[in-house]
PDB file of N, CA and C in Angstrom:
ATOM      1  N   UNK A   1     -20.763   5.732 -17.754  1.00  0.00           N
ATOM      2  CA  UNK A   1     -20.043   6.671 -16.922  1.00  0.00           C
ATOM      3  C   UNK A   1     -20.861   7.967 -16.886  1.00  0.00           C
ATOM      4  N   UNK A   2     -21.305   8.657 -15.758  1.00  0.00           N
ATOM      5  CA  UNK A   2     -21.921   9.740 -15.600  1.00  0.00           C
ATOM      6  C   UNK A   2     -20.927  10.500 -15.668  1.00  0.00           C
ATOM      7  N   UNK A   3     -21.472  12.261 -15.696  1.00  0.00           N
ATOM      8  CA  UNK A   3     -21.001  13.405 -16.053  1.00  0.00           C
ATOM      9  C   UNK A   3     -19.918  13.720 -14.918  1.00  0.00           C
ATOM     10  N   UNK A   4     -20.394  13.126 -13.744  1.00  0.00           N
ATOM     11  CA  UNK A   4     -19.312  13.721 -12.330  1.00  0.00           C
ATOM     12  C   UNK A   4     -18.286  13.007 -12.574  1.00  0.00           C
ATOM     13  N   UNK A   5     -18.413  11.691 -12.770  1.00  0.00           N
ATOM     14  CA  UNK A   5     -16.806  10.836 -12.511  1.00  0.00           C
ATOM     15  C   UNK A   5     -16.449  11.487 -13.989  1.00  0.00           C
ATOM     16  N   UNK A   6     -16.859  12.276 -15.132  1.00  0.00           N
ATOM     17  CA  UNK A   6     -15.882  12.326 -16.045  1.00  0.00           C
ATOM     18  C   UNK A   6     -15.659  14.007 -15.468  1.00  0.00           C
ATOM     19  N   UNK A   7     -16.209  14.454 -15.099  1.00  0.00           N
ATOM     20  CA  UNK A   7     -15.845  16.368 -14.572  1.00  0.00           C
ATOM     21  C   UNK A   7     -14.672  16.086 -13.518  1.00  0.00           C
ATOM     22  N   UNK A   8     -14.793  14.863 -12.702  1.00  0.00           N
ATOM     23  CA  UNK A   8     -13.560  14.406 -11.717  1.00  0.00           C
ATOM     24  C   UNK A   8     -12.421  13.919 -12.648  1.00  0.00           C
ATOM     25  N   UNK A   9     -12.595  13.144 -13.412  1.00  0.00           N
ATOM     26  CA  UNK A   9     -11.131  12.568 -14.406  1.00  0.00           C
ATOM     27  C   UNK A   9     -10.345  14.227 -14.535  1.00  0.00           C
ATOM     28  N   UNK A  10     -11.716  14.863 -15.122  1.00  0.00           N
ATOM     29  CA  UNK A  10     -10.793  16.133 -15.906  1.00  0.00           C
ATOM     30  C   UNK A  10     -10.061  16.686 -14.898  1.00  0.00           C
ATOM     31  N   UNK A  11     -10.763  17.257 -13.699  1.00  0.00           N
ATOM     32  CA  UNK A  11     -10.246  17.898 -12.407  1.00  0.00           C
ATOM     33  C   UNK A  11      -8.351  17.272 -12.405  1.00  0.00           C
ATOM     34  N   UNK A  12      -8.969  16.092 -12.062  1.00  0.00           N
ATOM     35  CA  UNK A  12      -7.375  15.812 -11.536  1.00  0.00           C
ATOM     36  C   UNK A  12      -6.492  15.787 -12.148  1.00  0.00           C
ATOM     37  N   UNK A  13      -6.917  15.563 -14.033  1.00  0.00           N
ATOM     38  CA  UNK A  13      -5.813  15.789 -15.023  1.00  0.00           C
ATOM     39  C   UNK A  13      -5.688  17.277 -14.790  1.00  0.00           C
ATOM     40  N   UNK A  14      -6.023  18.521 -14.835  1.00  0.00           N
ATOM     41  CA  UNK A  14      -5.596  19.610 -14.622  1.00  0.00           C
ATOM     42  C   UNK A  14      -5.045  19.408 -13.695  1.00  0.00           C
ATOM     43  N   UNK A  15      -5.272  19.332 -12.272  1.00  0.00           N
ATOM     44  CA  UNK A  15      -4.518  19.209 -11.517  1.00  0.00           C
ATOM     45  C   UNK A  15      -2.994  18.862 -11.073  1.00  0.00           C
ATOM     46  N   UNK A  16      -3.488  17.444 -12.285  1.00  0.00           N
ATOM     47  CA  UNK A  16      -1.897  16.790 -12.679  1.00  0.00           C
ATOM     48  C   UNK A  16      -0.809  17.607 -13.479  1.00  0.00           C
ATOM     49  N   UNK A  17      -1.533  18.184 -14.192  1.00  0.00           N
ATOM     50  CA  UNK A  17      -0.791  19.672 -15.182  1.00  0.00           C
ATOM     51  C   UNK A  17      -0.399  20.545 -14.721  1.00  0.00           C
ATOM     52  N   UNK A  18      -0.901  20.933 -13.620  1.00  0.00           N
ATOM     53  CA  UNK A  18      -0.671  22.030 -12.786  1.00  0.00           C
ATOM     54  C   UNK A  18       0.585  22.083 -11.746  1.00  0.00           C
ATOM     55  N   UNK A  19       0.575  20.808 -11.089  1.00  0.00           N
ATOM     56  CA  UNK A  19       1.612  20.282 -10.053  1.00  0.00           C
ATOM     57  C   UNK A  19       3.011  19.706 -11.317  1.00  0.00           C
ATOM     58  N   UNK A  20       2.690  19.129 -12.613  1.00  0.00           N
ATOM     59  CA  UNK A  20       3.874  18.918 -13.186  1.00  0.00           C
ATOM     60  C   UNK A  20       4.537  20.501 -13.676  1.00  0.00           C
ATOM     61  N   UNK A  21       3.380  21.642 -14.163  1.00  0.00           N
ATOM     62  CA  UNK A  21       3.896  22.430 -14.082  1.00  0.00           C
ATOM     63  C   UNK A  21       5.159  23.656 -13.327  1.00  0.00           C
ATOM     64  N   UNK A  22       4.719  23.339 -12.187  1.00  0.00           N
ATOM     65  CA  UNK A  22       5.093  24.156 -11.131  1.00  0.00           C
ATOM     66  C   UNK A  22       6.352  23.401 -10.809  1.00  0.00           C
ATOM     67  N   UNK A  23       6.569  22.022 -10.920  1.00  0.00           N
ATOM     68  CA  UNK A  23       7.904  20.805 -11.036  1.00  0.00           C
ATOM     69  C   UNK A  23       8.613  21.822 -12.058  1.00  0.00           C
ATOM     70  N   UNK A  24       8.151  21.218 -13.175  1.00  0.00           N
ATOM     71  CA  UNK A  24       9.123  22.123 -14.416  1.00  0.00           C
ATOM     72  C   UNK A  24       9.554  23.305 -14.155  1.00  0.00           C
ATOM     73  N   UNK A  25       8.715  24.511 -13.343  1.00  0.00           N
ATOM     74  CA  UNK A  25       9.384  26.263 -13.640  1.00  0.00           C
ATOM     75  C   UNK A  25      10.625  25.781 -12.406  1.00  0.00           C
ATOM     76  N   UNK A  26      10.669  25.597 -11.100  1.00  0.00           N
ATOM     77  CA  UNK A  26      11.152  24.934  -9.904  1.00  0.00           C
ATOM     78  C   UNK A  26      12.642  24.504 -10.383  1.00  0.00           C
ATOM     79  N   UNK A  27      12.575  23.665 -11.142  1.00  0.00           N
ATOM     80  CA  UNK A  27      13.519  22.901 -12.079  1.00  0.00           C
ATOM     81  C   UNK A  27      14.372  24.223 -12.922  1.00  0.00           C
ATOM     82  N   UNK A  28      13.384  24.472 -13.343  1.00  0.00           N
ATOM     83  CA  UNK A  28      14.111  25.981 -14.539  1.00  0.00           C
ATOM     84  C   UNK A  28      15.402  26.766 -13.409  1.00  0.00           C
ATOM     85  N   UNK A  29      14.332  26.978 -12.392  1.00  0.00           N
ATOM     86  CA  UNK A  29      14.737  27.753 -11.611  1.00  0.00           C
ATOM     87  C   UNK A  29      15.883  27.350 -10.531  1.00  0.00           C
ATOM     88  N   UNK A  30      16.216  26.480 -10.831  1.00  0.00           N
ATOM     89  CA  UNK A  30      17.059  25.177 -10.014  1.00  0.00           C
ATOM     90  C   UNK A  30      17.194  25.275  -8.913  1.00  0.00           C
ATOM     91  N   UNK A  31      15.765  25.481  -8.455  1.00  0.00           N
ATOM     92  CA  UNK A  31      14.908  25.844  -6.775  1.00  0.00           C
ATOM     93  C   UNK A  31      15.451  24.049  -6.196  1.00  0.00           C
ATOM     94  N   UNK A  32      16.237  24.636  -5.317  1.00  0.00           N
ATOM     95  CA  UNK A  32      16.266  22.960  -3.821  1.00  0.00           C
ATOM     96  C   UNK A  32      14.849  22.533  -3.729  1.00  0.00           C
ATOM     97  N   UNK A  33      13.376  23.127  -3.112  1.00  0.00           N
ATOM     98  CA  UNK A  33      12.475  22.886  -3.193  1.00  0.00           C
ATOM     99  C   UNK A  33      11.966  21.865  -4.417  1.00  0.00           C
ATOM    100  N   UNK A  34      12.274  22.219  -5.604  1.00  0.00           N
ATOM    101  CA  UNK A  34      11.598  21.418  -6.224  1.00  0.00           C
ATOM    102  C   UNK A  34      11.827  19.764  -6.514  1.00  0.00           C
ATOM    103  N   UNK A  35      13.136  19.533  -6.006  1.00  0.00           N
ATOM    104  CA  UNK A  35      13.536  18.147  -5.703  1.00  0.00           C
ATOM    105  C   UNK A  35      12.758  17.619  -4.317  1.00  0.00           C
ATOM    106  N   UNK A  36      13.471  18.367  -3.571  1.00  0.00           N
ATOM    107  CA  UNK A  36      13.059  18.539  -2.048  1.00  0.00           C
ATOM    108  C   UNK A  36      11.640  17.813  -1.384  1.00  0.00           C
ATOM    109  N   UNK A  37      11.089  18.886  -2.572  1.00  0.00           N
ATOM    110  CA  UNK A  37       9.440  18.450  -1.911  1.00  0.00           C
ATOM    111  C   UNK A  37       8.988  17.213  -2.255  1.00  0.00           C
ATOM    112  N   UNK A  38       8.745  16.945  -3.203  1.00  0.00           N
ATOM    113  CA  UNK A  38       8.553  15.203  -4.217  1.00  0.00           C
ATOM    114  C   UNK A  38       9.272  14.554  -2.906  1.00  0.00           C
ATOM    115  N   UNK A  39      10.021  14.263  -3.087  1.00  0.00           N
ATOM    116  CA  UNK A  39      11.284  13.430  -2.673  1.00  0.00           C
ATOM    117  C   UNK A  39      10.494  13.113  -0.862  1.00  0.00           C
ATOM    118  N   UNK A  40      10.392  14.544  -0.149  1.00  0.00           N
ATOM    119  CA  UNK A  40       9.916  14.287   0.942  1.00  0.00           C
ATOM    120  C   UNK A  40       8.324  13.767   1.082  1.00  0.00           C
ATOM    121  N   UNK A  41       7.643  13.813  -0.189  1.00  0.00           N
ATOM    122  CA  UNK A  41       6.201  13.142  -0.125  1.00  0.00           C
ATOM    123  C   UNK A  41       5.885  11.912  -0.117  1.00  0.00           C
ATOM    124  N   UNK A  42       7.510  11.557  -1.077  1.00  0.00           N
ATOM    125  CA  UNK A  42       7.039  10.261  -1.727  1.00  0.00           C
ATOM    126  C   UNK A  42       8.007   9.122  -0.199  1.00  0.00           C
ATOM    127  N   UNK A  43       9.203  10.047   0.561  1.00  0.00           N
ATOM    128  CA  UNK A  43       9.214   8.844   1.353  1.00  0.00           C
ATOM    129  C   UNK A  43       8.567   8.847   2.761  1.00  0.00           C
ATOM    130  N   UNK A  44       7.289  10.106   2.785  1.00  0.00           N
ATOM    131  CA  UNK A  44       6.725  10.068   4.017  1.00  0.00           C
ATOM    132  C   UNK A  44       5.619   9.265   3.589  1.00  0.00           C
ATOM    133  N   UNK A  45       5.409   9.018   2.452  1.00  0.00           N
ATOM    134  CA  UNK A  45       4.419   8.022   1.783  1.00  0.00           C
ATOM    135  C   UNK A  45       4.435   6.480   2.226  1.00  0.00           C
ATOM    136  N   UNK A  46       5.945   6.657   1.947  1.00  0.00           N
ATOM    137  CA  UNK A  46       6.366   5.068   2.083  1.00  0.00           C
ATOM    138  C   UNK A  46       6.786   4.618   3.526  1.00  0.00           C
ATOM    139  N   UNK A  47       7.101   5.447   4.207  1.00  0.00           N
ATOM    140  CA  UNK A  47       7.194   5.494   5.799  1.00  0.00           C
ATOM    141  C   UNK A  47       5.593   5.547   6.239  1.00  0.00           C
ATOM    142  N   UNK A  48       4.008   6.153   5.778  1.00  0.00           N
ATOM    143  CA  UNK A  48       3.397   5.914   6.321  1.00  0.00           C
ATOM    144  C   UNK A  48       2.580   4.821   5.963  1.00  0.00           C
ATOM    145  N   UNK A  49       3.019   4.431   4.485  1.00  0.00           N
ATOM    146  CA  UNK A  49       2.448   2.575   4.293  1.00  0.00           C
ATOM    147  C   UNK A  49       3.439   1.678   5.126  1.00  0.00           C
ATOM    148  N   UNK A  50       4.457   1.586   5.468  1.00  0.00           N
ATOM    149  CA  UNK A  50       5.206   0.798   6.002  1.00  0.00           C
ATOM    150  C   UNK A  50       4.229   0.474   7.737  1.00  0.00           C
ATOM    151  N   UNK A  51       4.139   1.836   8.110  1.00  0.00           N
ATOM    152  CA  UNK A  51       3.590   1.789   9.755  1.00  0.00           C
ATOM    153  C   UNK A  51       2.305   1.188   9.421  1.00  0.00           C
ATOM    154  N   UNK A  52       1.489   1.562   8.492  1.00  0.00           N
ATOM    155  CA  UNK A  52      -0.049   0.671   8.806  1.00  0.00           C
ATOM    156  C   UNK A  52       0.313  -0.904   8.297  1.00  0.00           C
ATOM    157  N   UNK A  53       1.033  -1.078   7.773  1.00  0.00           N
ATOM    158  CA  UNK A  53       1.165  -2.912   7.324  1.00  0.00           C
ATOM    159  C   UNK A  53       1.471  -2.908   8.664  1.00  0.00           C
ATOM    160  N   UNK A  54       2.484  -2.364   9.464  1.00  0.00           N
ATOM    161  CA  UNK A  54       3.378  -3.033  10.840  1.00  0.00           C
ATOM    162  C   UNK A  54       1.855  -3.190  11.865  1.00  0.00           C
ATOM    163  N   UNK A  55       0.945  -1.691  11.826  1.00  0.00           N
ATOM    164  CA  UNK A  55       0.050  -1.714  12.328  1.00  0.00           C
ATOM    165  C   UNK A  55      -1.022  -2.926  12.249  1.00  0.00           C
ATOM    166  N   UNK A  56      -0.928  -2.880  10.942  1.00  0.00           N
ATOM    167  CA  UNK A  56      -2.038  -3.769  10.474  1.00  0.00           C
ATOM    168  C   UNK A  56      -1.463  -5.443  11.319  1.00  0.00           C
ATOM    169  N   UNK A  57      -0.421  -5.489  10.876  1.00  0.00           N
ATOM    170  CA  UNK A  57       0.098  -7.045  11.596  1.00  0.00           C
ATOM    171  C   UNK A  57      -0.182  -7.229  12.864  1.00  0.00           C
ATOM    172  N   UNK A  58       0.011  -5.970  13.638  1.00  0.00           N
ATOM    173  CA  UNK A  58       0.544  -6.262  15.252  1.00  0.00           C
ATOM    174  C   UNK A  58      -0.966  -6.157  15.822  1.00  0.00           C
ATOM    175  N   UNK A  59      -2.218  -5.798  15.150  1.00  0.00           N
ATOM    176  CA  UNK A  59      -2.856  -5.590  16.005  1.00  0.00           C
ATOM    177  C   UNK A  59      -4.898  -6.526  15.356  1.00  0.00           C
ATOM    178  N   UNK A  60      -4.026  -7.741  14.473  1.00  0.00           N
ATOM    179  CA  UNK A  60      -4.607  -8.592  13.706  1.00  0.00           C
ATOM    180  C   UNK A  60      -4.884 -10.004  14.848  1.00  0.00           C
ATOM    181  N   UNK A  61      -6.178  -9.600  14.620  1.00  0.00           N
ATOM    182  CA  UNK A  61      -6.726 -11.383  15.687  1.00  0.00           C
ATOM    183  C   UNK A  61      -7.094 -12.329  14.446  1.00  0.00           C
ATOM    184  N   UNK A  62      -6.114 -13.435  15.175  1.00  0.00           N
ATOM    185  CA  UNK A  62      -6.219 -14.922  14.665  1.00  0.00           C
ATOM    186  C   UNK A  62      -6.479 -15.607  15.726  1.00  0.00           C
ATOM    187  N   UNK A  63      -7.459 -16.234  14.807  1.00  0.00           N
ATOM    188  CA  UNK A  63      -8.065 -17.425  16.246  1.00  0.00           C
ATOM    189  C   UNK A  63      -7.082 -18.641  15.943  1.00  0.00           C
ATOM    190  N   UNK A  64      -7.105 -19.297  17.290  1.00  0.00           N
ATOM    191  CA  UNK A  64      -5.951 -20.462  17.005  1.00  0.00           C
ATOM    192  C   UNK A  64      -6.571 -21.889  16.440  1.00  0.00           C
ATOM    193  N   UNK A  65      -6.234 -22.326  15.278  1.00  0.00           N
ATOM    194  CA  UNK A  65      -6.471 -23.669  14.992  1.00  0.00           C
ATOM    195  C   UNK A  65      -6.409 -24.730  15.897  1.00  0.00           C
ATOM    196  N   UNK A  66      -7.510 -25.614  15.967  1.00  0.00           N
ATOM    197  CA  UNK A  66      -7.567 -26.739  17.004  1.00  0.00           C
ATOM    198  C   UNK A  66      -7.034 -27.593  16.527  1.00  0.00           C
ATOM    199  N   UNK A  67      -5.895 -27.903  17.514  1.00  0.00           N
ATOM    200  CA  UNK A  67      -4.936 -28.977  17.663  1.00  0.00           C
ATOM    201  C   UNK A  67      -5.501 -30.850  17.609  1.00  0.00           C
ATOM    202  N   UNK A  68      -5.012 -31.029  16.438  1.00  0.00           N
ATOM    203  CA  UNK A  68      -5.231 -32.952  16.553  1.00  0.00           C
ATOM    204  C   UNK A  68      -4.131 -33.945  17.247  1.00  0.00           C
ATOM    205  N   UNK A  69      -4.901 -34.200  17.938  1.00  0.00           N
ATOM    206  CA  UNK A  69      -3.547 -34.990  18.693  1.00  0.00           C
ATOM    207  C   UNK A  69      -3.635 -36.444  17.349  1.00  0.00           C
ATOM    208  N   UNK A  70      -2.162 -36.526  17.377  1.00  0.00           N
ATOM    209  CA  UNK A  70      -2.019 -37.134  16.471  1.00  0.00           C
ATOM    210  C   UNK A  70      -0.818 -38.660  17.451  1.00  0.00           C
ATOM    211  N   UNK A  71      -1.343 -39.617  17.520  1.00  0.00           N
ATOM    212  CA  UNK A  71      -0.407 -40.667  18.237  1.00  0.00           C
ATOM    213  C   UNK A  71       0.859 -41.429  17.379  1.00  0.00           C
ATOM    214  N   UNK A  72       1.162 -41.861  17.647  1.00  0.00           N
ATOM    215  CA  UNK A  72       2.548 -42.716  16.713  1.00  0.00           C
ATOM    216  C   UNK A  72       1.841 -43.335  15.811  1.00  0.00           C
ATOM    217  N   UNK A  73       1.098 -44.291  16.479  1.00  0.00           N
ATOM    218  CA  UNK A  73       0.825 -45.113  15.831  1.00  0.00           C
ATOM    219  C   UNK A  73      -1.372 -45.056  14.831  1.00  0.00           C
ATOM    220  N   UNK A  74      -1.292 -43.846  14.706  1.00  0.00           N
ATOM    221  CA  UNK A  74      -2.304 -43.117  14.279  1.00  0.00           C
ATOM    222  C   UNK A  74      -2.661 -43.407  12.548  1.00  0.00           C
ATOM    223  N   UNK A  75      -1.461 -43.823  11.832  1.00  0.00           N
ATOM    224  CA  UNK A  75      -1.529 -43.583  10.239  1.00  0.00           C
ATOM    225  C   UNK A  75      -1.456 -45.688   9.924  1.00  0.00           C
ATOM    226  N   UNK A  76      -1.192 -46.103  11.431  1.00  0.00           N
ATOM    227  CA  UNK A  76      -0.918 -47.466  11.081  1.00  0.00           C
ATOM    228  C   UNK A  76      -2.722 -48.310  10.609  1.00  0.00           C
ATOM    229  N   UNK A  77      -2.833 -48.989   9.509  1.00  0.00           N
ATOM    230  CA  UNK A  77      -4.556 -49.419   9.146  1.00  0.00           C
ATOM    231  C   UNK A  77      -4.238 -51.081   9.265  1.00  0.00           C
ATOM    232  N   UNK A  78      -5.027 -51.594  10.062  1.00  0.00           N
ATOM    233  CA  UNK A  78      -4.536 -53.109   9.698  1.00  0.00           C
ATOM    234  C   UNK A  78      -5.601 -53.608   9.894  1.00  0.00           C
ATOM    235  N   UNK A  79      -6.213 -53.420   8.613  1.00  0.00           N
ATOM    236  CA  UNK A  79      -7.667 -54.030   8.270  1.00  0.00           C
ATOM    237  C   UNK A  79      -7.006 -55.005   7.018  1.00  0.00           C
ATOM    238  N   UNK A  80      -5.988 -55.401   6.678  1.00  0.00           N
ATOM    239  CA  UNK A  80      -5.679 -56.669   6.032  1.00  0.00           C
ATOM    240  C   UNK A  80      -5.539 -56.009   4.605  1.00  0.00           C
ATOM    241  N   UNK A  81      -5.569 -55.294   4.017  1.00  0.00           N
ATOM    242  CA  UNK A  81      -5.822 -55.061   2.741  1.00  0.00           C
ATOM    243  C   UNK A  81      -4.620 -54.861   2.109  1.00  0.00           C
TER     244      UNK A  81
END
C-alpha cells in the first residue's frame, strides 16, 4: 500500500469524524436538520439507485436466441436399441 491510498484512508476517517460530529452537536441541539438531512440523503440515494437499475433494464440490448424448431416427433430414435 503506498503513502496516498493510506493519506486517503486517513482523509475520509477525519472526514467521517467530522460529519458524525456535527450529527452529535445537531442532536444536542435537537436541530430538525439533523434528522432531516441524513434521512433526505439516504432516500435520495435509494431513489437514485432505484432509477439507474430501471435505467439500466429499459435500455439493455439482448440479442434474441435462435429458435430450434423442434417437431413432435423430434425426441422419437428408432434405431432398434
Amino acid at each position: 500500500m503506498n503513502d496516498t491510498s493510506r493519506t486517503q484512508g486517513f482523509a475520509i476517517c477525519a472526514g467521517v469524524a467530522l460529519v458524525a460530529l456535527c450529527f452529535l452537536i445537531g442532536l444536542l441541539n435537537q436541530s430538525y436538520w439533523a434528522i432531516a438531512l441524513p434521512v433526505a440523503v439516504l432516500v435520495f440515494f435509494v431513489l437514485g439507485l432505484a432509477g439507474w437499475v430501471g435505467f439500466t433494464i429499459a435500455t439493455v440490448n439482448v440479442d434474441a436466441e435462435s429458435t430450434i424448431d423442434v417437431s413432435p416427433d423430434a425426441g422419437d430414435d428408432d434405431s432398434g436399441s
